[in-house]
C-alpha atoms as a PDB file:
ATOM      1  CA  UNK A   1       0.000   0.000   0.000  1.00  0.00           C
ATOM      2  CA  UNK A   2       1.414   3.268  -0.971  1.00  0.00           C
ATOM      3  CA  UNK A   3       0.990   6.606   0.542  1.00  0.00           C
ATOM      4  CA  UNK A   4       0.324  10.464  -0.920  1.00  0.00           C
ATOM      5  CA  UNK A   5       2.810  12.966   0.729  1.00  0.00           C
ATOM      6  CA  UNK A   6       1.143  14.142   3.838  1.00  0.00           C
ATOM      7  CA  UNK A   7      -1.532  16.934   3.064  1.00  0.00           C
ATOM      8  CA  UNK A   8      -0.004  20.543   2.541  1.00  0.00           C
ATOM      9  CA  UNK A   9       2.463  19.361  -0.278  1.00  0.00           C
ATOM     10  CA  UNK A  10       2.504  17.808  -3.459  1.00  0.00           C
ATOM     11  CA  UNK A  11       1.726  13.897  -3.211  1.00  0.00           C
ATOM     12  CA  UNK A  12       4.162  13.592  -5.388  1.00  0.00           C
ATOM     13  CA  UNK A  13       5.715  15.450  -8.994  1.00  0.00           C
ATOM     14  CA  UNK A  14       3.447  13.628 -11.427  1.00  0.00           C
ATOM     15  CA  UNK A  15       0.410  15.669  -9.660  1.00  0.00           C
ATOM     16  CA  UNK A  16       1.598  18.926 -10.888  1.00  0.00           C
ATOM     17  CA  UNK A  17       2.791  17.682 -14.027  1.00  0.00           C
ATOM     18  CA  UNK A  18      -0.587  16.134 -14.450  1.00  0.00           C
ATOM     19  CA  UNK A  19      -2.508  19.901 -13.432  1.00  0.00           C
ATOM     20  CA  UNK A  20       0.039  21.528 -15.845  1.00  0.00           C
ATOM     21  CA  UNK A  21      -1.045  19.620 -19.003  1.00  0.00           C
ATOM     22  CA  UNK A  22      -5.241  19.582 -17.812  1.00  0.00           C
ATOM     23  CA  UNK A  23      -4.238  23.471 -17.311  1.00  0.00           C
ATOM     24  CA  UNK A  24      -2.646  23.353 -20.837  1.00  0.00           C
ATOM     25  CA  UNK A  25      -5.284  21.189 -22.474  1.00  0.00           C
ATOM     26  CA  UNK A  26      -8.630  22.329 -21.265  1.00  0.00           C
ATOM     27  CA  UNK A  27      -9.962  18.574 -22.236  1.00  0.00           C
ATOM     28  CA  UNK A  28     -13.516  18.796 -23.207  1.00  0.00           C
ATOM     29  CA  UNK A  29     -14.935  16.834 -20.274  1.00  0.00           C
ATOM     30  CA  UNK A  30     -18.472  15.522 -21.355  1.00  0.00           C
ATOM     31  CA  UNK A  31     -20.855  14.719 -17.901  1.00  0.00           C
ATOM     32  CA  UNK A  32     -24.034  13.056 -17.792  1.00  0.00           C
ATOM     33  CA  UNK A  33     -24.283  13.699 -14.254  1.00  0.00           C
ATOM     34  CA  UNK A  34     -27.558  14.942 -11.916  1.00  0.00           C
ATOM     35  CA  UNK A  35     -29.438  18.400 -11.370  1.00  0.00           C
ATOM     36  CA  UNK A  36     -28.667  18.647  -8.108  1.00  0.00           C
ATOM     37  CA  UNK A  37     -24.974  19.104  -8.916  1.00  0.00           C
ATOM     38  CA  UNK A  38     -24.744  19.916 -12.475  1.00  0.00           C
ATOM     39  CA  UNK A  39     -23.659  23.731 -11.640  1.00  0.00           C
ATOM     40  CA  UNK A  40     -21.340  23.072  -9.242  1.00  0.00           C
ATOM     41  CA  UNK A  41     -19.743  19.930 -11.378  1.00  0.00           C
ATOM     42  CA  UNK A  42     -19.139  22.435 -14.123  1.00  0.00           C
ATOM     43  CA  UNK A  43     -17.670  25.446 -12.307  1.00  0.00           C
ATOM     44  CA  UNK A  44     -15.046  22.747 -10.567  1.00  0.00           C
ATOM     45  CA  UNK A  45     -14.249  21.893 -14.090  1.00  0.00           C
ATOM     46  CA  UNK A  46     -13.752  25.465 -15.146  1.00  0.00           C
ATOM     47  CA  UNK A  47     -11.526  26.369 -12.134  1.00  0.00           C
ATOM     48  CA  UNK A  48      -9.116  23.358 -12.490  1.00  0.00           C
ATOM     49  CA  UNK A  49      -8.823  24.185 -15.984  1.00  0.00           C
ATOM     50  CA  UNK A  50     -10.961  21.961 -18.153  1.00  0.00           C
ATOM     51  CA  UNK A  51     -13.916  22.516 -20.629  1.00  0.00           C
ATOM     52  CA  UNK A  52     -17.457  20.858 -19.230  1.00  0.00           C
ATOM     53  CA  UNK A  53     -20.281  19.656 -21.433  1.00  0.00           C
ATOM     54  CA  UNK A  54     -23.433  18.939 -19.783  1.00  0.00           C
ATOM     55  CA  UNK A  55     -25.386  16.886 -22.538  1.00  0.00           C
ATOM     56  CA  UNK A  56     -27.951  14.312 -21.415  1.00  0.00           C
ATOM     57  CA  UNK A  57     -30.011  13.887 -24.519  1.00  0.00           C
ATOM     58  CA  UNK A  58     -29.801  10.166 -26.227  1.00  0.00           C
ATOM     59  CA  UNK A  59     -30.235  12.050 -29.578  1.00  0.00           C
ATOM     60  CA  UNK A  60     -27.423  13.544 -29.170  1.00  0.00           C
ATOM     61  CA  UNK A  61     -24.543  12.415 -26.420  1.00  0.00           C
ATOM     62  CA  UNK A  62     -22.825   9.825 -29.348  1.00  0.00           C
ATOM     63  CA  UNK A  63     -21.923  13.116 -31.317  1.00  0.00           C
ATOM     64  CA  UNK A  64     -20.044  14.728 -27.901  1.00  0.00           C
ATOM     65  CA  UNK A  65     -19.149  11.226 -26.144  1.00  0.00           C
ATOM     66  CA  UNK A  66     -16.790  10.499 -30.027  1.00  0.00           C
ATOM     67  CA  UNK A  67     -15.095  13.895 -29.636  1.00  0.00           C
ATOM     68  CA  UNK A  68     -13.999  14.569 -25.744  1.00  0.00           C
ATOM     69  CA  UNK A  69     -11.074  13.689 -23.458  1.00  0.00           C
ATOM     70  CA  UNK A  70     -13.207  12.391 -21.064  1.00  0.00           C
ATOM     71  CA  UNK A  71     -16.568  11.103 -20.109  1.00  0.00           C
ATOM     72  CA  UNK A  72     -18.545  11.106 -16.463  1.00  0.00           C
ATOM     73  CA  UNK A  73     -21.316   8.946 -16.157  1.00  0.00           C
ATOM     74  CA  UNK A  74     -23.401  10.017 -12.786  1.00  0.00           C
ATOM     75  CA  UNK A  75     -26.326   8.108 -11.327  1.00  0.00           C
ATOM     76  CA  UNK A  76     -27.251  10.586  -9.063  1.00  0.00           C
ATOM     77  CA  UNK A  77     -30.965  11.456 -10.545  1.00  0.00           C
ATOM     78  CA  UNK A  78     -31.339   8.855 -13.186  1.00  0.00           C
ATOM     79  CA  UNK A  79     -33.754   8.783 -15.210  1.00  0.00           C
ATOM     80  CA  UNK A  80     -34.928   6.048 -17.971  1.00  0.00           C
ATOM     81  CA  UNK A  81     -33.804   8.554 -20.426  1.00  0.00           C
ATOM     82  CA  UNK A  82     -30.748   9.789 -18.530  1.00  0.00           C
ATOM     83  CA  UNK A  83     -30.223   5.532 -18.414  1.00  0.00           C
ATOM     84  CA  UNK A  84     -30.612   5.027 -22.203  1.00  0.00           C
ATOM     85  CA  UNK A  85     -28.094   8.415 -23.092  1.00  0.00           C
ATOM     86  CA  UNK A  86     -25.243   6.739 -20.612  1.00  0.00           C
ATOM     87  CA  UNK A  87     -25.454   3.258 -22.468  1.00  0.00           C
ATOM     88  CA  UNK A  88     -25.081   5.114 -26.126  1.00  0.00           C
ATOM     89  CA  UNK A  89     -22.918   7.829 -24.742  1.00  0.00           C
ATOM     90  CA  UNK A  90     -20.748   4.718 -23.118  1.00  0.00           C
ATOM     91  CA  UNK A  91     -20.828   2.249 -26.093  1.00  0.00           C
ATOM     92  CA  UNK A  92     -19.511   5.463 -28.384  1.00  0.00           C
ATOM     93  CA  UNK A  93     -16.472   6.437 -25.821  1.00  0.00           C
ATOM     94  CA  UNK A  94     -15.625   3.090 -26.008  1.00  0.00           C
ATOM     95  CA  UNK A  95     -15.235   2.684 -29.489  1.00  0.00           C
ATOM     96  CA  UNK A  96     -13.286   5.731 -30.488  1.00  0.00           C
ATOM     97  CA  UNK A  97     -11.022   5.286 -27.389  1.00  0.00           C
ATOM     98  CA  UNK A  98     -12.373   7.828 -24.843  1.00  0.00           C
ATOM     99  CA  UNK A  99     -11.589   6.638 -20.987  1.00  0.00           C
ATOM    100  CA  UNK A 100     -14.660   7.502 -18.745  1.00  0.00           C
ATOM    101  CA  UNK A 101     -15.862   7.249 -15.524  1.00  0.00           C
ATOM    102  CA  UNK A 102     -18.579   5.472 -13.649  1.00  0.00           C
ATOM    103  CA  UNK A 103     -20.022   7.186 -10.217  1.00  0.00           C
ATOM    104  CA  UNK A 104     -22.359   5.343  -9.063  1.00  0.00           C
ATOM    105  CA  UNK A 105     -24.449   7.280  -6.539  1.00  0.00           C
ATOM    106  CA  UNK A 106     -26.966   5.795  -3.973  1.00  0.00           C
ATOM    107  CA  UNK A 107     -26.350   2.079  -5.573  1.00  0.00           C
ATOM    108  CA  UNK A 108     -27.903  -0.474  -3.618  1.00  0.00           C
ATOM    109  CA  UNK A 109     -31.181   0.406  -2.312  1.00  0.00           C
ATOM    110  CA  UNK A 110     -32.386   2.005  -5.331  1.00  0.00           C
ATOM    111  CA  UNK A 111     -33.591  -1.062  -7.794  1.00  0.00           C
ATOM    112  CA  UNK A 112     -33.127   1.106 -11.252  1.00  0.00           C
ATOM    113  CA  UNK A 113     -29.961   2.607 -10.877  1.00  0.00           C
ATOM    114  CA  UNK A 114     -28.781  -0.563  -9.453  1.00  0.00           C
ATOM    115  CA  UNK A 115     -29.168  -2.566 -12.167  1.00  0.00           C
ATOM    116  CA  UNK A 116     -27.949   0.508 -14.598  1.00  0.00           C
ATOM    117  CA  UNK A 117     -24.672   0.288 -12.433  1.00  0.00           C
ATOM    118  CA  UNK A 118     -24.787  -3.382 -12.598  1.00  0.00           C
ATOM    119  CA  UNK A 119     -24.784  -3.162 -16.128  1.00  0.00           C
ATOM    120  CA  UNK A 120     -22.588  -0.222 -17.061  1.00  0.00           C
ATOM    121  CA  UNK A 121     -19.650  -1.365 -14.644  1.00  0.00           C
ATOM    122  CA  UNK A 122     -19.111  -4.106 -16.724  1.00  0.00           C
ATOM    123  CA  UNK A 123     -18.834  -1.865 -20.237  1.00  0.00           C
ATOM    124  CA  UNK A 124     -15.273  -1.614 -18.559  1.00  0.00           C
ATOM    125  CA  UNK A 125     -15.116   2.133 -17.344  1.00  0.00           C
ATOM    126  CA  UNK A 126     -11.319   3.441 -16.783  1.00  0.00           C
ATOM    127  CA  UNK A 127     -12.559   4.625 -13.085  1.00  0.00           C
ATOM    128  CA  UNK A 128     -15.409   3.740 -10.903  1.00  0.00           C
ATOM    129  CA  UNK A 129     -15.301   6.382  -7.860  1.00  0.00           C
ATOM    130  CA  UNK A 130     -18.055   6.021  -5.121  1.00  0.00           C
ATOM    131  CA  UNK A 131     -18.272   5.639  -1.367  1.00  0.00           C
ATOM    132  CA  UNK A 132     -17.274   2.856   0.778  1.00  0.00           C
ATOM    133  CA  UNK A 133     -21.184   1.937   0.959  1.00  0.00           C
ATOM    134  CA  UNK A 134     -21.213   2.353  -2.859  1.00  0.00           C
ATOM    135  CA  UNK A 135     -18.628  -0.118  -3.356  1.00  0.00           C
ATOM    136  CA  UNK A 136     -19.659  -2.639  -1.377  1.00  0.00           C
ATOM    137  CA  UNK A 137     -23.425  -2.618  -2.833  1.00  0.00           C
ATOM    138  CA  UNK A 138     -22.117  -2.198  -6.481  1.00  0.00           C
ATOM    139  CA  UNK A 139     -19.843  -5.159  -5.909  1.00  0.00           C
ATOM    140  CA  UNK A 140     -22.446  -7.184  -4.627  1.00  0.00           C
ATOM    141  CA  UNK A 141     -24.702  -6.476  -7.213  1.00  0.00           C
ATOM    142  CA  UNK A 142     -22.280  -7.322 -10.018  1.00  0.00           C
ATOM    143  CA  UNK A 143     -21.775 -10.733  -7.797  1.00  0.00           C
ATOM    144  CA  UNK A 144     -18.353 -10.045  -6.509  1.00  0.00           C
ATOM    145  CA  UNK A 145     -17.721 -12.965  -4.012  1.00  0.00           C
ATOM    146  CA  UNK A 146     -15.411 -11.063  -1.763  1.00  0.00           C
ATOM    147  CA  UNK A 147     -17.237  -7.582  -0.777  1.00  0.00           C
ATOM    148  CA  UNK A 148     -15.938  -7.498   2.654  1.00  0.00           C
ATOM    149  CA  UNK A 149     -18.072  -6.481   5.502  1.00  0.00           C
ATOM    150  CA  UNK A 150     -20.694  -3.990   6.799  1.00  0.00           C
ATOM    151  CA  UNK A 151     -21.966  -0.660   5.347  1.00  0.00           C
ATOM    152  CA  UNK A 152     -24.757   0.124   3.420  1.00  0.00           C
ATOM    153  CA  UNK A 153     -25.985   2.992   1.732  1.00  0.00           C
ATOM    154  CA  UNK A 154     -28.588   5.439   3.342  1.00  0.00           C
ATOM    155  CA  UNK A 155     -29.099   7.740   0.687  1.00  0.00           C
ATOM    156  CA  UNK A 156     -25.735   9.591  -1.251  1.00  0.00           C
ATOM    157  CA  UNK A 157     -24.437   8.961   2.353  1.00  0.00           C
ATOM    158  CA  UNK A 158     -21.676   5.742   3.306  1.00  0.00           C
ATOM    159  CA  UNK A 159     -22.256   4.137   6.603  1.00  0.00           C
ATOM    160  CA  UNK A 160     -18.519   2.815   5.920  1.00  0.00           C
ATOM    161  CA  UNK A 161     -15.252   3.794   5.546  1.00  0.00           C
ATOM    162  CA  UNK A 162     -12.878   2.901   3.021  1.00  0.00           C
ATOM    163  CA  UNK A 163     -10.978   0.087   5.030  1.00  0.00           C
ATOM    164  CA  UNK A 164     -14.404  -1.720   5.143  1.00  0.00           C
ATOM    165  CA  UNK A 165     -14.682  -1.645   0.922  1.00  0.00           C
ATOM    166  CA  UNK A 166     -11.262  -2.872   0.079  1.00  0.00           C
ATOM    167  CA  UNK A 167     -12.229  -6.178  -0.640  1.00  0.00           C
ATOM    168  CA  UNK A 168     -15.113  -5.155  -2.706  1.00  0.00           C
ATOM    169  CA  UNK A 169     -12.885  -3.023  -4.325  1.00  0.00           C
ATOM    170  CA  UNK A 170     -10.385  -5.255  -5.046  1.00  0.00           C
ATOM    171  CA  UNK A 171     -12.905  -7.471  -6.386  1.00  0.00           C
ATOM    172  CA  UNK A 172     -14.576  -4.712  -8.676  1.00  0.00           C
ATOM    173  CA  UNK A 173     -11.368  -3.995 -10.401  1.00  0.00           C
ATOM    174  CA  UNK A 174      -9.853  -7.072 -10.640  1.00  0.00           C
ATOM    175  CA  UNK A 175     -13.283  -7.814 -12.472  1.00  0.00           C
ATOM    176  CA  UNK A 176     -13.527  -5.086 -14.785  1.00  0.00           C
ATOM    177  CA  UNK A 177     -10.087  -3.623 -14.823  1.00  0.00           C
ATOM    178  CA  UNK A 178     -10.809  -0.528 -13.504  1.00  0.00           C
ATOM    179  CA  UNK A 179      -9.296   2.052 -10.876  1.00  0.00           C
ATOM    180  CA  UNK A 180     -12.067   1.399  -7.848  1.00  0.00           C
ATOM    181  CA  UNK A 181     -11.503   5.277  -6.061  1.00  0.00           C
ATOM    182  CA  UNK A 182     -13.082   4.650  -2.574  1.00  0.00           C
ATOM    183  CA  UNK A 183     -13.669   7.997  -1.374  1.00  0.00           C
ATOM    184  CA  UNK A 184     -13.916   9.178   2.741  1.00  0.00           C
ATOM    185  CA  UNK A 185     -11.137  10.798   5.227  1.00  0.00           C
ATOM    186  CA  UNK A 186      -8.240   9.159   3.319  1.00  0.00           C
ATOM    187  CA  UNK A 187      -9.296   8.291   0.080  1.00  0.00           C
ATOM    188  CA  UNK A 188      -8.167   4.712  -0.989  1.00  0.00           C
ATOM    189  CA  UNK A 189      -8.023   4.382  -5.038  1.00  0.00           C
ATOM    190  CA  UNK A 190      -7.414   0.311  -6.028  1.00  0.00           C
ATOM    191  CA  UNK A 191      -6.007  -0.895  -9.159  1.00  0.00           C
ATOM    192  CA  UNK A 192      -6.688  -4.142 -10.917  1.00  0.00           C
ATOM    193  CA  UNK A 193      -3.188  -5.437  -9.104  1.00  0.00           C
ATOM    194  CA  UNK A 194      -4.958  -5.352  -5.581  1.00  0.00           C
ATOM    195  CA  UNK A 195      -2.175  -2.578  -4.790  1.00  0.00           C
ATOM    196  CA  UNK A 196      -3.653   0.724  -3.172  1.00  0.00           C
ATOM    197  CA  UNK A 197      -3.047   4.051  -3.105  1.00  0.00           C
ATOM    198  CA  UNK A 198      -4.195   6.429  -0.244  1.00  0.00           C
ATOM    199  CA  UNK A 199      -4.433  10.080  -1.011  1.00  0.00           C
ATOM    200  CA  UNK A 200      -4.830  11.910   2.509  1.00  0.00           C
ATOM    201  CA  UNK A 201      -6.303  15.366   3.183  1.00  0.00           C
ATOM    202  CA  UNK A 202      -9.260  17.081   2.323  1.00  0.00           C
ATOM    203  CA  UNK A 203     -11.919  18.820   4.471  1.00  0.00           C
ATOM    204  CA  UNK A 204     -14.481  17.371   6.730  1.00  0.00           C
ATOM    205  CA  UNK A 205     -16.859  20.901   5.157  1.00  0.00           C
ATOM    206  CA  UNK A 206     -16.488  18.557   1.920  1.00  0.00           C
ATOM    207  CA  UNK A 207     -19.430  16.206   3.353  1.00  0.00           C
ATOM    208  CA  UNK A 208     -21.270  19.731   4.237  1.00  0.00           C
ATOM    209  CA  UNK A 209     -21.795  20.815   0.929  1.00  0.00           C
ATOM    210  CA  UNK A 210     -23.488  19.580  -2.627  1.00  0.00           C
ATOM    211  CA  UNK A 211     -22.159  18.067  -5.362  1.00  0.00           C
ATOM    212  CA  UNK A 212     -18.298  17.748  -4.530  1.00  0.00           C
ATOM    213  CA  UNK A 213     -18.028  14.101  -4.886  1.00  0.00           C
ATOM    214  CA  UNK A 214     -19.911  14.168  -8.026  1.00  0.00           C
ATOM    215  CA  UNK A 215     -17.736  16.871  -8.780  1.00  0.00           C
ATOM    216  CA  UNK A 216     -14.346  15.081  -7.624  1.00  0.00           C
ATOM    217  CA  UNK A 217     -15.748  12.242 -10.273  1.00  0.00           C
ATOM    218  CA  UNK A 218     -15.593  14.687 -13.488  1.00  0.00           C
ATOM    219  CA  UNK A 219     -12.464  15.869 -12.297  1.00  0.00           C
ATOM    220  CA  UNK A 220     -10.793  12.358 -12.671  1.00  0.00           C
ATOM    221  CA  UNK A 221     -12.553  12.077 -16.154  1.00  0.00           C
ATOM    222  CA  UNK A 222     -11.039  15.451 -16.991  1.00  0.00           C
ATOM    223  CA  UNK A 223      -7.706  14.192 -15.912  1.00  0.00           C
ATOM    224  CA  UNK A 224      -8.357  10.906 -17.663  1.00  0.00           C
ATOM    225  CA  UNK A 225      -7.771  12.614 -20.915  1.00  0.00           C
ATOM    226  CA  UNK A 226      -4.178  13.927 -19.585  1.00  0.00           C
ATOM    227  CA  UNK A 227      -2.401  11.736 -18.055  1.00  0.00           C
ATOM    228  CA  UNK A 228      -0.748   8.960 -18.946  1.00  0.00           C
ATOM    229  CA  UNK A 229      -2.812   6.064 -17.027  1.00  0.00           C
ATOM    230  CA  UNK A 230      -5.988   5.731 -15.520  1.00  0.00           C
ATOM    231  CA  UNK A 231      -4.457   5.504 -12.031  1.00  0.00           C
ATOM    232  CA  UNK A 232      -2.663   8.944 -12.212  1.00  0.00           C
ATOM    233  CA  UNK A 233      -5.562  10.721 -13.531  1.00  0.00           C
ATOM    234  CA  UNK A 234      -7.412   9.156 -10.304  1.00  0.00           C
ATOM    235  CA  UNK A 235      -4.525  10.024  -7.940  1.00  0.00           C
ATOM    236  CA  UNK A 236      -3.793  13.752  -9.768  1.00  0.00           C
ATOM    237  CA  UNK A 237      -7.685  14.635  -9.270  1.00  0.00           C
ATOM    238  CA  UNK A 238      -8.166  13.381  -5.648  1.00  0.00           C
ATOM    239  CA  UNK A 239      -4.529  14.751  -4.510  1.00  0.00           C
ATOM    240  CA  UNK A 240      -5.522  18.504  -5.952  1.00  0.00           C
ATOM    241  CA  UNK A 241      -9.212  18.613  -4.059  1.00  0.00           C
ATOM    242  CA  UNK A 242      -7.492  17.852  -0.977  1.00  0.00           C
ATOM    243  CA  UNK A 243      -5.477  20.379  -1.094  1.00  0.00           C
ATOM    244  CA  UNK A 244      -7.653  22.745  -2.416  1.00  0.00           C
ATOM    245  CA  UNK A 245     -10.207  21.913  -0.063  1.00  0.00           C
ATOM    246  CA  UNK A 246      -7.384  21.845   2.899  1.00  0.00           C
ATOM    247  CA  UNK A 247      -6.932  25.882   1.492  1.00  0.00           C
ATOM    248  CA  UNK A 248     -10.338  26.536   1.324  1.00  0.00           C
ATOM    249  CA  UNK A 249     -10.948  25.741   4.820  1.00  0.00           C
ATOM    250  CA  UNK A 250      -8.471  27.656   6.081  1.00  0.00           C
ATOM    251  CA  UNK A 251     -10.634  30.995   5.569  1.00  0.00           C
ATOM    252  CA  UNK A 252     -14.227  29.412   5.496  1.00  0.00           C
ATOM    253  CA  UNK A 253     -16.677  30.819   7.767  1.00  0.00           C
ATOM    254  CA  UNK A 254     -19.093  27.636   7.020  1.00  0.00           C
ATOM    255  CA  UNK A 255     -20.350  25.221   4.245  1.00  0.00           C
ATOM    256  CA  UNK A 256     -21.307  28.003   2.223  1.00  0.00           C
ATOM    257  CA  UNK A 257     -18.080  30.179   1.985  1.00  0.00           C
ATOM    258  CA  UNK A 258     -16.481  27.074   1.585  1.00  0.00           C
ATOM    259  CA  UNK A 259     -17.835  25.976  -1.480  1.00  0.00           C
ATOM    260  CA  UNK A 260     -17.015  29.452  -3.074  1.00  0.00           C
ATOM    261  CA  UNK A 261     -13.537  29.414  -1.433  1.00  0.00           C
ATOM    262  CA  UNK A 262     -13.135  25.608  -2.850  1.00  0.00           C
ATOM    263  CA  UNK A 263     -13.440  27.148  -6.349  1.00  0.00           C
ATOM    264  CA  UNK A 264     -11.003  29.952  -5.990  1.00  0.00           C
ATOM    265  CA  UNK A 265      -8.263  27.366  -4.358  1.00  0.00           C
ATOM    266  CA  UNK A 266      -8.797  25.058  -7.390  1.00  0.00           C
ATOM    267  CA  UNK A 267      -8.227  28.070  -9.755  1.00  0.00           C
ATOM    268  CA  UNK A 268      -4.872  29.442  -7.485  1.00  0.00           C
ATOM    269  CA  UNK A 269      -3.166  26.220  -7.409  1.00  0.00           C
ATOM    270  CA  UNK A 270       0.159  26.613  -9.195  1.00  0.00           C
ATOM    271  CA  UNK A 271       1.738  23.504 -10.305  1.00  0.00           C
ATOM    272  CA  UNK A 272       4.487  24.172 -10.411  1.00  0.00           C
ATOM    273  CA  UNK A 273       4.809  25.485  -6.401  1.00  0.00           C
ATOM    274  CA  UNK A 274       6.773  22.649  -4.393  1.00  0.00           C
ATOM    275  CA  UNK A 275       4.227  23.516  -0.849  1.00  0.00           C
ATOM    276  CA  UNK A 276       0.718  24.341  -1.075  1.00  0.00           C
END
């Protein structure tokens, strides 16, 4: 198991070099993600550096889903529709090449989305990020023997931490090959290998406002179309909200200046400082 840097400083020099060419790039970063968050998804986009494209409609997500660097797919408020536009926009990415990303909010006690997850996690997504509960229900649904133990879903919320999903996790991505990104106090992001990587930091006011793990999610897509491997995009994205968030906290009042100040410190990171 490998450790980030402790929080304050660069995990590590592939981070910056990874924020340099997003900054650089402005990937087109196509989300079919959920009203509640849609706003706040973009403008996280826009002050990291990347381009967001919010399109849901099946008539037209193949035409965007061909072109972009990256593609989120977000289960937050799915609809039949939304359900039909992530299968085309998914079955597209995947033929001309474009990595994407599953989120897979509220699995589990919802039967719809559940079987949507069930279904898109194995159309072998570069990253599936979710909470501990997430991962554990997702895993069991796609019949992964070894889900390890306790925490279920109650809502968006986890009941777990990370520690209790790493054998589901394991098991997810050593069945589909993806990056499983466990998100919670120290985020734990599992490759196909079984080996882990934690990313510490972050914000407890992260859980206190909308959207920023749904957000966090088309940030790794964004990155996905940068960096060199699906785990660095994963590790890049989750390293820079922690510290941005750890900056943003540092002059919050509350949730809500927080989640303008979280904005501004994504903007003002320089990747090129050695100490946040």
């Amino acid at each position: 198991m490998t450790d980030a840097t402790p929080s304050r400083h660069w995990p590590q020099p592939e981070v910056a070099e990874d924020l340099g060419a997003l900054r650089r790039a402005a990937p087109l970063t196509h989300c079919i993600t959920n009203v509640v968050v849609a706003n706040v998804t973009a403008n996280v986009l826009l002050a990291t550096g990347a381009s967001p494209a919010m399109v849901h409609a099946p008539e037209e997500v193949a035409d965007l889903a061909a072109v972009a660097g990256g593609l989120l797919v977000n289960l937050g408020t799915v609809t039949a529709e939304q359900g039909e536009a992530a299968r085309i926009a998914v079955r597209t990415a995947n033929e001309h090449g474009v990595p994407w990303v599953l989120d897979p909010v509220a699995v589990g006690p919802l039967s719809m989305r559940t079987a949507l997850a069930r279904e898109l996690v194995q159309e072998r997504p570069a990253v599936v990020r979710a909470n501990a509960s997430e991962t554990l229900a997702l895993a069991r649904a796609a019949g992964i023997a070894e889900v390890g133990a306790g925490g279920e879903a109650r809502g968006v919320d986890s009941t777990a931490g990370p520690e209790a999903a790493l054998g589901a996790a394991r098991g997810l991505a050593a069945e589909t090959g993806a990056i499983v990104a466990v998100s919670g106090p120290v985020d734990h992001l599992v490759s196909p290998d079984g080996s882990v990587v934690r990313v510490p930091g972050g914000h407890e006011l992260l859980t206190r406002v909308t959207g920023a793990g749904c957000a966090l999610g088309a940030l790794v897509a964004a990155f996905l179309a940068v960096a060199p491997d699906p785990l660095r995009a994963a590790v890049a994205a989750h390293a820079v909200v922690a510290v941005a968030a750890e900056r943003a906290a540092s002059g919050a009042r509350g949730p809500g200046s927080f989640a303008v100040g979280l904005l501004d410190e994504l903007s003002r990171i320089d990747p090129h400082a050695r100490r946040v």
